[in-house]
N, C-alpha and C. Protein backbone atom coordinates (compact mmCIF):
# COMPACT_ATOMS: atom_id res chain seq x y z
N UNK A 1 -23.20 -40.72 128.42
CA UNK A 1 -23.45 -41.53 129.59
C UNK A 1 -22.13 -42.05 130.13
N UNK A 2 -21.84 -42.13 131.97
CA UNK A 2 -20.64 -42.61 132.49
C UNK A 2 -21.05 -44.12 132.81
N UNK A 3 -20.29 -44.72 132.35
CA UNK A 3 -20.90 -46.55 133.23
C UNK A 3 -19.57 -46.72 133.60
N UNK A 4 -20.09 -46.91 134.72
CA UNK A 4 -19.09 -47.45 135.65
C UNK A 4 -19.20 -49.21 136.29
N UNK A 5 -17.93 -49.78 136.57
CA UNK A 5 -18.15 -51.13 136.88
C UNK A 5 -18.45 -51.16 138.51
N UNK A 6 -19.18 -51.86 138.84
CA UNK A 6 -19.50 -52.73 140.32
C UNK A 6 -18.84 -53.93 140.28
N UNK A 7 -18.18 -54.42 141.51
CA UNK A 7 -17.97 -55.73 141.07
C UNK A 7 -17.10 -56.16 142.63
N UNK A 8 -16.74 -57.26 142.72
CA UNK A 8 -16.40 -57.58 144.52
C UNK A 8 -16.00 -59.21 144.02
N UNK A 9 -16.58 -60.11 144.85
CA UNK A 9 -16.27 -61.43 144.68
C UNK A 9 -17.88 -62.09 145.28
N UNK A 10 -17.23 -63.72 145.26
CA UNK A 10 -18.37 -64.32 145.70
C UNK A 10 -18.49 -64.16 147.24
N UNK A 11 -19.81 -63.70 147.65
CA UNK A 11 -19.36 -63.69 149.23
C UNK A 11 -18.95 -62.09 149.72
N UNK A 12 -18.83 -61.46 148.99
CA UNK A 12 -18.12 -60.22 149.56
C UNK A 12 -19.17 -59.35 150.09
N UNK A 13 -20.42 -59.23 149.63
CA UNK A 13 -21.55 -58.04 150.00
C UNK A 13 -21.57 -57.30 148.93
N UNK A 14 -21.43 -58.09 147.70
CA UNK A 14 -22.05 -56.83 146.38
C UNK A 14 -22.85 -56.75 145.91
N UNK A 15 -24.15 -57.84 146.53
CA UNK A 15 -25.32 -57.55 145.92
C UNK A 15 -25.74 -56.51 147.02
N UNK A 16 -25.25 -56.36 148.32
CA UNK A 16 -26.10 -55.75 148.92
C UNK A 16 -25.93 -54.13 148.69
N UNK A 17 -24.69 -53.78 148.46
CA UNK A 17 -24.18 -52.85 147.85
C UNK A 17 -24.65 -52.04 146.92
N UNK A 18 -24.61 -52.94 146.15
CA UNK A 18 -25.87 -52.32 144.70
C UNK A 18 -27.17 -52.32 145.06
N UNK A 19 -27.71 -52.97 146.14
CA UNK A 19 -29.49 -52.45 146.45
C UNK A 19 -29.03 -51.15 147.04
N UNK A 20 -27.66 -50.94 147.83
CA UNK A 20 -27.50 -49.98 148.69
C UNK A 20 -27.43 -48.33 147.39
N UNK A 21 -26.98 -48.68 146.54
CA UNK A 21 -26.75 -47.59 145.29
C UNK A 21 -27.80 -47.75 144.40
N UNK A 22 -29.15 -48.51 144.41
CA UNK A 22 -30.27 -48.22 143.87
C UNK A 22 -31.28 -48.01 144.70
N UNK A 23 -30.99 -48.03 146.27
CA UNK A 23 -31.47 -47.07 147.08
C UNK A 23 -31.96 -45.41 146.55
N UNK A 24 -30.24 -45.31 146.54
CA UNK A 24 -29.85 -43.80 146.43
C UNK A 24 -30.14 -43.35 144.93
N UNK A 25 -30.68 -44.03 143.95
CA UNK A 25 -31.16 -43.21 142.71
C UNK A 25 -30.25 -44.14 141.60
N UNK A 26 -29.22 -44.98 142.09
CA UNK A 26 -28.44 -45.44 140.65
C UNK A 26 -29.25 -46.32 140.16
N UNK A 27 -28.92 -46.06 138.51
CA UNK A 27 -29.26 -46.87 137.63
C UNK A 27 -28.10 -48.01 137.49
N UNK A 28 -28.64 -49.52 138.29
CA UNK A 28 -27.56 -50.61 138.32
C UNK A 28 -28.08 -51.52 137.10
N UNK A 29 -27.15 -52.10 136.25
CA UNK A 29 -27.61 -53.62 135.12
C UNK A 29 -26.73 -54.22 136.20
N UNK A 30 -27.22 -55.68 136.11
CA UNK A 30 -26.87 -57.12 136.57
C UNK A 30 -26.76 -57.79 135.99
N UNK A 31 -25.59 -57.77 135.84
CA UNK A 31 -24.93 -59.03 134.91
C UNK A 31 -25.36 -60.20 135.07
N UNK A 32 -25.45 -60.54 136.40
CA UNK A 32 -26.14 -62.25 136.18
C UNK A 32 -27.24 -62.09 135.89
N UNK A 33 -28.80 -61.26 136.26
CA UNK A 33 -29.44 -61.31 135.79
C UNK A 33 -29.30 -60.97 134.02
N UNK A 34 -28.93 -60.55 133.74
CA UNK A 34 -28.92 -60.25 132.09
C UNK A 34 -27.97 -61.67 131.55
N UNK A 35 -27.34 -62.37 132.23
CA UNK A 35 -27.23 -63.92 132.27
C UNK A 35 -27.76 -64.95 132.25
N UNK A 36 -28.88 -64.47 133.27
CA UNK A 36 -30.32 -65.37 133.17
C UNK A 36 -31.32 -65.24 132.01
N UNK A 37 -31.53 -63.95 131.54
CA UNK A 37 -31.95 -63.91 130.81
C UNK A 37 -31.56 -64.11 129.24
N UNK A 38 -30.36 -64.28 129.06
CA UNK A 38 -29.91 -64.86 127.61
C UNK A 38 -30.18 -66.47 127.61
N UNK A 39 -30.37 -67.30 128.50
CA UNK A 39 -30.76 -68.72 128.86
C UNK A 39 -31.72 -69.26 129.29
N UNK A 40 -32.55 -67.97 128.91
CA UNK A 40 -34.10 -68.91 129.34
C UNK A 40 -34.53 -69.35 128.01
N UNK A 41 -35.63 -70.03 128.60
CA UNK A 41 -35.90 -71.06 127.54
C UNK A 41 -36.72 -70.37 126.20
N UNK A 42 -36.25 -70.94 125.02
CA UNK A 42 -36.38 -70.29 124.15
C UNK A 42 -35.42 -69.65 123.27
N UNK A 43 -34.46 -69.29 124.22
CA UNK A 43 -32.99 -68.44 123.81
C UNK A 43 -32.27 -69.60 123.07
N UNK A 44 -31.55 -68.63 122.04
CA UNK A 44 -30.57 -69.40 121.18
C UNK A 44 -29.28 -70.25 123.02
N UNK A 45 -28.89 -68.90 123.47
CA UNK A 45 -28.27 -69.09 124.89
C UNK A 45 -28.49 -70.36 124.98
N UNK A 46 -29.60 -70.88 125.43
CA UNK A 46 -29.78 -72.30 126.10
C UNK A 46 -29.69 -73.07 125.25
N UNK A 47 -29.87 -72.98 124.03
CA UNK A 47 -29.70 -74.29 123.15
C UNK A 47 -28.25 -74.28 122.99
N UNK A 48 -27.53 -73.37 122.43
CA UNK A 48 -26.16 -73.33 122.98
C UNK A 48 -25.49 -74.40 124.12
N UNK A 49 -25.70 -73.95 124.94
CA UNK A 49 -25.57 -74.19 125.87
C UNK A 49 -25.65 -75.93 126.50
N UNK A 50 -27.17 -75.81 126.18
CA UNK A 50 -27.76 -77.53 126.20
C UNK A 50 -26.80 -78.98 125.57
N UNK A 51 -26.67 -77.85 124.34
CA UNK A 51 -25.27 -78.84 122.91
C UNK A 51 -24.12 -78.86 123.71
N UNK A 52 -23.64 -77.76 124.24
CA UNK A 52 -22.04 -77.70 124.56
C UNK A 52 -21.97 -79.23 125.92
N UNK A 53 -23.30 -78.85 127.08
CA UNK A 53 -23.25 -79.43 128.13
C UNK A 53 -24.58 -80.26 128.03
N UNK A 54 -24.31 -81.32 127.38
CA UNK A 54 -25.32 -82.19 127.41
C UNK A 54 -25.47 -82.67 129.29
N UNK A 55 -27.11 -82.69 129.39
CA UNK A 55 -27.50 -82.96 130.90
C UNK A 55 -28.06 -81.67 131.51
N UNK A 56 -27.63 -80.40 131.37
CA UNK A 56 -27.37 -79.33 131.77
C UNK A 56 -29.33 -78.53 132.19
N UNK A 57 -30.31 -79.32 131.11
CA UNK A 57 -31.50 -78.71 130.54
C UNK A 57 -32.42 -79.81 131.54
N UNK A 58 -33.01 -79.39 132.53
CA UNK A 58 -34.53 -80.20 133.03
C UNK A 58 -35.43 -80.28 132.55
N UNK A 59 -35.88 -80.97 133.04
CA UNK A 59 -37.65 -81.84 132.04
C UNK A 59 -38.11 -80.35 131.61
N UNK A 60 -38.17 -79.60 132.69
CA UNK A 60 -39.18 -78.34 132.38
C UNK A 60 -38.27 -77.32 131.49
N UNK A 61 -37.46 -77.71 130.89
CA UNK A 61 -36.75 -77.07 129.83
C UNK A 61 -35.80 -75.85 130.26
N UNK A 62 -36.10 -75.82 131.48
CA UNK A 62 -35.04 -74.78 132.27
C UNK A 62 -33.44 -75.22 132.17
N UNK A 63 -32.74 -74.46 132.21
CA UNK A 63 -31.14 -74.49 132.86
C UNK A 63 -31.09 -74.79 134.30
N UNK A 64 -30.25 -76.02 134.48
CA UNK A 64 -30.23 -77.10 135.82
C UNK A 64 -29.12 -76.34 136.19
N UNK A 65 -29.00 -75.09 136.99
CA UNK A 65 -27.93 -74.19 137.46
C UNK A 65 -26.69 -75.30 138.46
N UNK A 66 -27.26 -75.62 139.31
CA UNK A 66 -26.67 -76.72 140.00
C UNK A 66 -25.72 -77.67 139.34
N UNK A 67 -26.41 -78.37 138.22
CA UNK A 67 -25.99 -79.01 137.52
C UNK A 67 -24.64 -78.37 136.63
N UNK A 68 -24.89 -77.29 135.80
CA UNK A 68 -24.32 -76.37 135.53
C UNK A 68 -23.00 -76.02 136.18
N UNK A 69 -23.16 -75.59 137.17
CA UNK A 69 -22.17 -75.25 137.99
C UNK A 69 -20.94 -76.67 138.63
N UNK A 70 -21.67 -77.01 138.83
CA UNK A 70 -21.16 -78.45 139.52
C UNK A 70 -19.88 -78.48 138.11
N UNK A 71 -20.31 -78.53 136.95
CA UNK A 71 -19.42 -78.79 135.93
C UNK A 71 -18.36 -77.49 136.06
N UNK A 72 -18.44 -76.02 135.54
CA UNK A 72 -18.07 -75.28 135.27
C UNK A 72 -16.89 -74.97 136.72
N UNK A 73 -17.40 -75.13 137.97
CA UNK A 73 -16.66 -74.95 138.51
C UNK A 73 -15.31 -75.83 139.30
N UNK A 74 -15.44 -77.18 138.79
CA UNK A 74 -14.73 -78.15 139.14
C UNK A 74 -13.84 -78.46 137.59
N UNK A 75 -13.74 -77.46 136.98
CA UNK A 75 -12.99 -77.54 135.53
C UNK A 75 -12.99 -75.60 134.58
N UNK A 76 -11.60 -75.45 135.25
CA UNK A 76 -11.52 -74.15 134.23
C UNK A 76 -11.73 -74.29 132.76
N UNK A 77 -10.69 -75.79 132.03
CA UNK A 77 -11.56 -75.58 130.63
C UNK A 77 -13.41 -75.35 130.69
N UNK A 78 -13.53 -76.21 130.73
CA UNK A 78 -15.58 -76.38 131.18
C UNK A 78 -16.00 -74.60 131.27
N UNK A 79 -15.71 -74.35 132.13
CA UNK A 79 -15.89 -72.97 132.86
C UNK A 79 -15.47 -72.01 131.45
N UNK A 80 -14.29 -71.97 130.52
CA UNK A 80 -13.73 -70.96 129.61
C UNK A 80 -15.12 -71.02 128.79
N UNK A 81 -15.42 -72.49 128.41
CA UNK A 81 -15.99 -72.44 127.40
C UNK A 81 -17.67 -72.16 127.34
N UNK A 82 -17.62 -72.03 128.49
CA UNK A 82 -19.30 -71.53 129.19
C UNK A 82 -19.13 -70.27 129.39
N UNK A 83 -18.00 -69.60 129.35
CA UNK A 83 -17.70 -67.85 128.94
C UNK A 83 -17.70 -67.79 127.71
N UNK A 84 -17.23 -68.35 126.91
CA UNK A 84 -17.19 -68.06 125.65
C UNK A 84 -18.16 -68.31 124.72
N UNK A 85 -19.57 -68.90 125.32
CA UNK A 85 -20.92 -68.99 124.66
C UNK A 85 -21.18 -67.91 125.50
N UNK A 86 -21.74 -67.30 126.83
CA UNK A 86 -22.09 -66.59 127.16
C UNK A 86 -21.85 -65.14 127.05
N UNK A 87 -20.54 -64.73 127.22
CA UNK A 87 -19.98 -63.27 127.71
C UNK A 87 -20.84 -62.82 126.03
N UNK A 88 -20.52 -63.14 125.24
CA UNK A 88 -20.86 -61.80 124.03
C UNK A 88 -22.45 -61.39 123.85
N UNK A 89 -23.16 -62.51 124.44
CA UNK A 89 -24.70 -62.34 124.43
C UNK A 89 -24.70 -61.29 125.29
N UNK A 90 -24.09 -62.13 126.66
CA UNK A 90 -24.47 -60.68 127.77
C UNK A 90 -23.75 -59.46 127.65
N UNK A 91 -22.29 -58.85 127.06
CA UNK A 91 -22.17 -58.08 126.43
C UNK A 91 -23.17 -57.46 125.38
N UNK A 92 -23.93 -58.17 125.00
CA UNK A 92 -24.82 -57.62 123.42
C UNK A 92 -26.06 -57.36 124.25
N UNK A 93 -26.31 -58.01 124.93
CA UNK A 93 -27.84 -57.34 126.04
C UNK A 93 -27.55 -56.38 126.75
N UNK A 94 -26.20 -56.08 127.61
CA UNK A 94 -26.01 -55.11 128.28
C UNK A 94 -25.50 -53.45 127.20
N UNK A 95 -25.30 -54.04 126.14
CA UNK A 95 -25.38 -52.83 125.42
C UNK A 95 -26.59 -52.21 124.63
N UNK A 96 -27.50 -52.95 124.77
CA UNK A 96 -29.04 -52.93 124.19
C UNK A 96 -29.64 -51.82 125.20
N UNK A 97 -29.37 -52.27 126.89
CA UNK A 97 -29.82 -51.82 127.93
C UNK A 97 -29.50 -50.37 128.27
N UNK A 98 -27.81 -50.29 128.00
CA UNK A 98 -27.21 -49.07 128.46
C UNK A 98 -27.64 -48.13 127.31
N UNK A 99 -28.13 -48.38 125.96
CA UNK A 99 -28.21 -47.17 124.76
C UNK A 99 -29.78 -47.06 125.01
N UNK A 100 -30.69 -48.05 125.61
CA UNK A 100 -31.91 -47.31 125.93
C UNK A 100 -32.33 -46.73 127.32
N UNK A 101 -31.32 -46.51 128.12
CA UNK A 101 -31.14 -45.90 129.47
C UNK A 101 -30.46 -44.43 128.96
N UNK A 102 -29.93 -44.40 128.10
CA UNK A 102 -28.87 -43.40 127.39
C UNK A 102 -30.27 -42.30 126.64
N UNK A 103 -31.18 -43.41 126.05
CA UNK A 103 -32.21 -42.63 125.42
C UNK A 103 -33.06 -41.96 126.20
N UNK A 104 -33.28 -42.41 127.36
CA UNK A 104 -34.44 -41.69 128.04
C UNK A 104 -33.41 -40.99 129.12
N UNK A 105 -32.58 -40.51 128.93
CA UNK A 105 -31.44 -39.50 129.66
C UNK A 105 -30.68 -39.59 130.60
N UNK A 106 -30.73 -40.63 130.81
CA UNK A 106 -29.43 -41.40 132.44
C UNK A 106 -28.56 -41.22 131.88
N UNK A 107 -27.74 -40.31 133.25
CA UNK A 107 -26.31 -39.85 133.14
C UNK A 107 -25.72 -40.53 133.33
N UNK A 108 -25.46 -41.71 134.21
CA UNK A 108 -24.32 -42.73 134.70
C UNK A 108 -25.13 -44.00 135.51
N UNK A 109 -24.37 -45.29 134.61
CA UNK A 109 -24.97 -46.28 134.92
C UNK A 109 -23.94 -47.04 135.31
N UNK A 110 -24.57 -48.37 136.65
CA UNK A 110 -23.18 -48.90 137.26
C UNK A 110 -23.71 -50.54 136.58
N UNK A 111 -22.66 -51.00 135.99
CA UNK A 111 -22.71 -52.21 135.72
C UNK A 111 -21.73 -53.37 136.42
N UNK A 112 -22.88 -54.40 137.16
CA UNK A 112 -22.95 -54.82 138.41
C UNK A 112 -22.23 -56.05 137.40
N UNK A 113 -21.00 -56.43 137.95
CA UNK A 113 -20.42 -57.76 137.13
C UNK A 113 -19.46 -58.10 138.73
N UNK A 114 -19.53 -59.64 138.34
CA UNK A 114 -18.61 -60.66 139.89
C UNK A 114 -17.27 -60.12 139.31
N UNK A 115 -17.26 -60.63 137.68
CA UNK A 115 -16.29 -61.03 137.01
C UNK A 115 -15.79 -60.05 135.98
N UNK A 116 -16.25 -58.46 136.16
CA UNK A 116 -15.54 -57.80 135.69
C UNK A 116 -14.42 -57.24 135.17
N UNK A 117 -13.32 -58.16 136.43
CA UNK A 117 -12.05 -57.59 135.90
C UNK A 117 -11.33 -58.83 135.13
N UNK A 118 -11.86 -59.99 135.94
CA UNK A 118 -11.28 -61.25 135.03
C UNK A 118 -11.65 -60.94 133.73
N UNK A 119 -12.68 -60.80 133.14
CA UNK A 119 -13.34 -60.56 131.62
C UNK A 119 -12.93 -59.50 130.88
N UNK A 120 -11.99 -58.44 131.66
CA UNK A 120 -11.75 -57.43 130.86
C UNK A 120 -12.78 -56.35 130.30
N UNK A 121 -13.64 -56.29 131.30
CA UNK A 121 -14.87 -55.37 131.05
C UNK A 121 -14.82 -53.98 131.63
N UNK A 122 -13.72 -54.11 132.68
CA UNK A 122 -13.56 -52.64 133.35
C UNK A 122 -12.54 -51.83 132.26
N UNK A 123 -12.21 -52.54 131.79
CA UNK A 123 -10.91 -51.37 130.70
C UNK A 123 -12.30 -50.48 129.73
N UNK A 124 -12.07 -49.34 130.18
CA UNK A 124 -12.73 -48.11 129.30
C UNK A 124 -13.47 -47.82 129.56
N UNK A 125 -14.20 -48.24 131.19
CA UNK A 125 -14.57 -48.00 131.88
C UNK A 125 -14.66 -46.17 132.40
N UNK A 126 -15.56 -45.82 132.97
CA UNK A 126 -15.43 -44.60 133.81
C UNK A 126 -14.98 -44.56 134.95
N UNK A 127 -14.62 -45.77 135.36
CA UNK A 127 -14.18 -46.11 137.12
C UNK A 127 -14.64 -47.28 137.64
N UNK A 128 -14.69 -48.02 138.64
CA UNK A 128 -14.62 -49.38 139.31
C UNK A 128 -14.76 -49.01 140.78
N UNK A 129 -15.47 -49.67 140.92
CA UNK A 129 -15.75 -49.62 142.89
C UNK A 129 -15.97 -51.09 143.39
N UNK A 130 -15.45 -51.43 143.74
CA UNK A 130 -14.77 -52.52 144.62
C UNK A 130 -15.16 -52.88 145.53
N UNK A 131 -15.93 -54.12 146.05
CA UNK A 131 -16.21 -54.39 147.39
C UNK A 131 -15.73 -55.37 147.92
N UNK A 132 -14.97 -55.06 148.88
CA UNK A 132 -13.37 -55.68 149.52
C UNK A 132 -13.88 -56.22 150.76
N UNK A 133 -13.53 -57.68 150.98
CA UNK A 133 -13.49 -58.47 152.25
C UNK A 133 -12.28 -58.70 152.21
N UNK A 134 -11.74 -59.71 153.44
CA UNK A 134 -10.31 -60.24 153.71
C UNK A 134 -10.69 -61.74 153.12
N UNK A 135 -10.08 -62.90 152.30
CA UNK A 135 -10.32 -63.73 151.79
C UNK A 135 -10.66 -64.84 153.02
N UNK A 136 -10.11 -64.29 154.00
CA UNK A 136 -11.09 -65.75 155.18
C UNK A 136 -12.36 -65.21 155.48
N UNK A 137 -12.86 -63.98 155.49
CA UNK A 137 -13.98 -63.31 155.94
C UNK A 137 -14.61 -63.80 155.05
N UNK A 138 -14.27 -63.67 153.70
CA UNK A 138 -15.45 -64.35 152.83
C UNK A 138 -15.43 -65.73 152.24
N UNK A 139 -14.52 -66.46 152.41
CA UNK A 139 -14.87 -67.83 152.71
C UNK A 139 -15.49 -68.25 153.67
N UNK A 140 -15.67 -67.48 154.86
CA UNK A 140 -16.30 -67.88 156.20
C UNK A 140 -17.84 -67.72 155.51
N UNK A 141 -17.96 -66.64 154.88
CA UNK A 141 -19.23 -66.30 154.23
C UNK A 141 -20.02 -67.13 153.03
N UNK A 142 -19.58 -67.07 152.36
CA UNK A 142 -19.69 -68.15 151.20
C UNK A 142 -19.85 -69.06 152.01
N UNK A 143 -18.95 -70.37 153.09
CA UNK A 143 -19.57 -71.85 153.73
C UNK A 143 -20.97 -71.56 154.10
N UNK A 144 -20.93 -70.65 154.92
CA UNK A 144 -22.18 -70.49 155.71
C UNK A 144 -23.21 -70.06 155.07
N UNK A 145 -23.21 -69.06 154.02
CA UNK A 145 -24.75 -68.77 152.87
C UNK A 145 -24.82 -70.00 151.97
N UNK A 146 -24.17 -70.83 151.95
CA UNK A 146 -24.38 -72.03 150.64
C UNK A 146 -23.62 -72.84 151.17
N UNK A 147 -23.89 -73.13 152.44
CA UNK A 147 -23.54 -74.55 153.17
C UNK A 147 -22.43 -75.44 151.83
N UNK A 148 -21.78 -74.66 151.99
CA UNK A 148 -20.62 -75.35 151.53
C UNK A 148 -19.52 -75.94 152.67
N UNK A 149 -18.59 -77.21 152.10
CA UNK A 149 -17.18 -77.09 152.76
C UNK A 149 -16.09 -76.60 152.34
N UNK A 150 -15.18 -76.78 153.14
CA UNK A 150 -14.08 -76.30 152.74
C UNK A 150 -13.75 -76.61 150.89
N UNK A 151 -14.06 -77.89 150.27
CA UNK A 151 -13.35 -77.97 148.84
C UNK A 151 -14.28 -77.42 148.03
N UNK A 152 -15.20 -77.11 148.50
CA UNK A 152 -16.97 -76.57 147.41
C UNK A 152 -16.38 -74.95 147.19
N UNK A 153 -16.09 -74.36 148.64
CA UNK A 153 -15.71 -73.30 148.68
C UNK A 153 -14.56 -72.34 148.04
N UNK A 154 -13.22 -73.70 148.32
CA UNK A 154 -12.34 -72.89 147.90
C UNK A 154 -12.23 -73.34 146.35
N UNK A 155 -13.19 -74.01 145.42
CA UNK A 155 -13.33 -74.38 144.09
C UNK A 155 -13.77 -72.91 143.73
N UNK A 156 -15.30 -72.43 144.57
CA UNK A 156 -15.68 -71.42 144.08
C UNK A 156 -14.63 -70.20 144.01
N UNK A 157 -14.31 -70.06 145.29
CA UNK A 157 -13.08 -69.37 145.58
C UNK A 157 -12.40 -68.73 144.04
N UNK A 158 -11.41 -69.91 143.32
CA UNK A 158 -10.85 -69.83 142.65
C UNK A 158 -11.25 -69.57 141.49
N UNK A 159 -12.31 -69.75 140.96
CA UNK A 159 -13.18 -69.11 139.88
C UNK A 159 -12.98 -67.76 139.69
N UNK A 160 -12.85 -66.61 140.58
CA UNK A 160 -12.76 -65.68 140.55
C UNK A 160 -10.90 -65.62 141.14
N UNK A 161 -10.84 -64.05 140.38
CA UNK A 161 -9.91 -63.17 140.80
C UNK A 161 -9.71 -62.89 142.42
N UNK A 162 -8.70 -63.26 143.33
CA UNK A 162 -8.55 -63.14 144.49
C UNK A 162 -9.13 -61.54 144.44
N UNK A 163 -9.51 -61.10 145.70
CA UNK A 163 -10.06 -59.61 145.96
C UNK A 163 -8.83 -58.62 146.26
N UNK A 164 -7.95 -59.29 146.59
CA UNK A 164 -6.87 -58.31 146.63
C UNK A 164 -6.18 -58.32 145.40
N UNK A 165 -6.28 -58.50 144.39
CA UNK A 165 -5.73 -58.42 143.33
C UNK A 165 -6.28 -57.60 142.30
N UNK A 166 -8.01 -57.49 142.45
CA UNK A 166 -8.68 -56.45 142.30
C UNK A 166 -8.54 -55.20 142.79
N UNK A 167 -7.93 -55.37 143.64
CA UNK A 167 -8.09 -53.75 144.33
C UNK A 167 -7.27 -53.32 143.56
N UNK A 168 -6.12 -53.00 142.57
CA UNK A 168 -5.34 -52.37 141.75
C UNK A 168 -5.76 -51.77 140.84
N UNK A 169 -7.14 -52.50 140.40
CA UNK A 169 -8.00 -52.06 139.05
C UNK A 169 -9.36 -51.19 139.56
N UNK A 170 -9.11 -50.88 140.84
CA UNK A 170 -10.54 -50.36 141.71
C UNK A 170 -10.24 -48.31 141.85
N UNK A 171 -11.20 -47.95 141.30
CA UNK A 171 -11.29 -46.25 141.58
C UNK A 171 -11.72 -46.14 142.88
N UNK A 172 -13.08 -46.69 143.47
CA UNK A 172 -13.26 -46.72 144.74
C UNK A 172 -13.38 -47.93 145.34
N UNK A 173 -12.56 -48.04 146.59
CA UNK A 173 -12.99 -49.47 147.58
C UNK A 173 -14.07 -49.20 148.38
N UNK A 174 -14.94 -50.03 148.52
CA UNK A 174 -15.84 -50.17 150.13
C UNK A 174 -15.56 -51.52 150.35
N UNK A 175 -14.80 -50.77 152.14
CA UNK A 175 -14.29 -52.72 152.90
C UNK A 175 -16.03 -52.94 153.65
N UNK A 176 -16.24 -54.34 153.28
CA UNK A 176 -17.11 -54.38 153.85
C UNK A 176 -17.00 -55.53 155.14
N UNK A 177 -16.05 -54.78 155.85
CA UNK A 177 -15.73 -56.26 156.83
C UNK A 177 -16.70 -55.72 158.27
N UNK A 178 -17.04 -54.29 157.99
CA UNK A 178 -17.87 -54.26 159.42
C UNK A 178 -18.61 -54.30 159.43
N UNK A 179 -19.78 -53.42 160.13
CA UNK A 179 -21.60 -53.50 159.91
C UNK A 179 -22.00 -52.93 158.33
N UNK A 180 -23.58 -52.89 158.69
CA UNK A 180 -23.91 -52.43 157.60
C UNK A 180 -23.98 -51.17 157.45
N UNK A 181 -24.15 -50.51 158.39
CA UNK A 181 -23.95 -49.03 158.61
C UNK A 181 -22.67 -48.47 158.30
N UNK A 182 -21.72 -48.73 158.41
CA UNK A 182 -20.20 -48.81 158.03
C UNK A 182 -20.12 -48.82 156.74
N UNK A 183 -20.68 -49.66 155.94
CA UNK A 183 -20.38 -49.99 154.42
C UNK A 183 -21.78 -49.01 153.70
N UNK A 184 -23.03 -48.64 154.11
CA UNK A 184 -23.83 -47.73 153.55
C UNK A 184 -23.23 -46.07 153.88
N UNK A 185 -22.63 -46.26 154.69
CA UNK A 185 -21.91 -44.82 154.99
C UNK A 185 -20.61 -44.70 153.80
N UNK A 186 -19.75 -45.71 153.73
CA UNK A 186 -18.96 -45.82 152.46
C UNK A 186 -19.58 -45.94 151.06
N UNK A 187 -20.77 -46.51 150.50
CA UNK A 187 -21.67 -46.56 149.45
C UNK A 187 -21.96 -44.72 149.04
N UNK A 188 -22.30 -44.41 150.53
CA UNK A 188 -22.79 -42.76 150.30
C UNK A 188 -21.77 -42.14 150.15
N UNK A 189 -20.48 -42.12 150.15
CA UNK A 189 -19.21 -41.32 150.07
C UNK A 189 -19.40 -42.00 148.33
N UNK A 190 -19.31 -42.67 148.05
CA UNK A 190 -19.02 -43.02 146.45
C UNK A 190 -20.08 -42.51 145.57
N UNK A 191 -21.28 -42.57 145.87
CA UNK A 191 -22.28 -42.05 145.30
C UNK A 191 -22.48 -40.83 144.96
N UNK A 192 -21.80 -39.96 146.16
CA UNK A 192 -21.17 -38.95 145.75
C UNK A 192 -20.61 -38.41 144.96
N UNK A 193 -19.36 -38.99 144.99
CA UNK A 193 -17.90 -38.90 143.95
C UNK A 193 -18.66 -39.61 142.97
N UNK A 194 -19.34 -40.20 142.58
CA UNK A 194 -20.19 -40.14 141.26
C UNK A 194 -20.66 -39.17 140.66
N UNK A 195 -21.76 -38.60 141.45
CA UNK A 195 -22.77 -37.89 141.36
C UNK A 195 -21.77 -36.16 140.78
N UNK A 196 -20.73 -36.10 141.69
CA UNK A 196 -19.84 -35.63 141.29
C UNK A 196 -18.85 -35.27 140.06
N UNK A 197 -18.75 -36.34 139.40
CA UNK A 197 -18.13 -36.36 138.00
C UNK A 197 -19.06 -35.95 136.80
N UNK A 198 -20.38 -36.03 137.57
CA UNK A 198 -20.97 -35.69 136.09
C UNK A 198 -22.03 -36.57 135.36
């Protein structure tokens, strides 16, 4: 099996991307969802979690994401150490996923991560495809989908790897600064050169 990384920033158009490549037949994992799911309730994840960040857990025993975040992203320590309970679970689920996708015969699977390259998940990789805005295009984006301001934004902002700094570690780019037709016409050129390798 080839797995290849997905991955862009906050704001960039990579979820839409990946509906756009499970359109076309790919088999995508989602990292945040396979995120969500190491922290629901019940999961060692959330009790983890609950201990590290007391407050974090609502009446209804859920993960207070908001809450959550509010911490993690207004503090890189906070933030390391909410990777470092998380990443190996979701590493250990996403390898559960890819060897029983492997069993029932999928040739190449794209694993959909924000934070791929910060985490060091694209090394050994089969390739990386990239979904590239200009960093005001998607701060303009990010205020306006999550009514953020300017300091909410450029907090989130910085959480991640600038997008141009990604592009070095990227096999294929799709810019997605124009329509959508523009960027599904670039999705179908990659899907290709997938489909292509094998």
């Amino acid at each position: 099996m080839r797995i290849y990384g997905l991955t862009g920033g906050i704001a960039s158009g990579k979820s839409t991307v990946s509906q756009m490549l499970r359109e076309l037949g790919a088999h995508v994992l989602d990292a945040d969802a396979i995120a969500r799911e190491v922290v629901e309730p019940g999961t060692l994840g959330l009790a983890e979690v609950g201990a590290r960040f007391p407050g974090v857990i609502g009446p209804d025993g859920r993960l207070d994401r908001a809450k959550l975040g509010a911490r993690v992203f207004a503090d890189p320590a906070e933030r390391a150490a909410l990777n470092a309970l998380l990443h190996p679970r979701i590493r250990e689920a996403f390898l559960e996923k890819t060897q029983a996708l492997a069993a029932q015969g999928v040739a190449r699977v794209l694993y959909d991560a924000p934070l791929l390259i910060e985490n060091g998940l694209h090394v050994g990789l089969d390739g990386v495809v990239l979904v590239w805005v200009p960093r005001e295009l998607q701060k303009a984006r990010l205020k306006a989908r999550d009514g953020l301001e300017d300091a909410g934004a450029e907090a989130r902002l910085a959480a991640q790897l600038p997008l141009d700094a990604k592009r070095e570690h990227a096999t294929w780019l799709i810019d997605n600064t124009g329509d959508r037709e523009a960027t599904r016409a670039q999705v179908q050129e990659v899907w290709r050169a997938l489909l292509a390798r094998g």
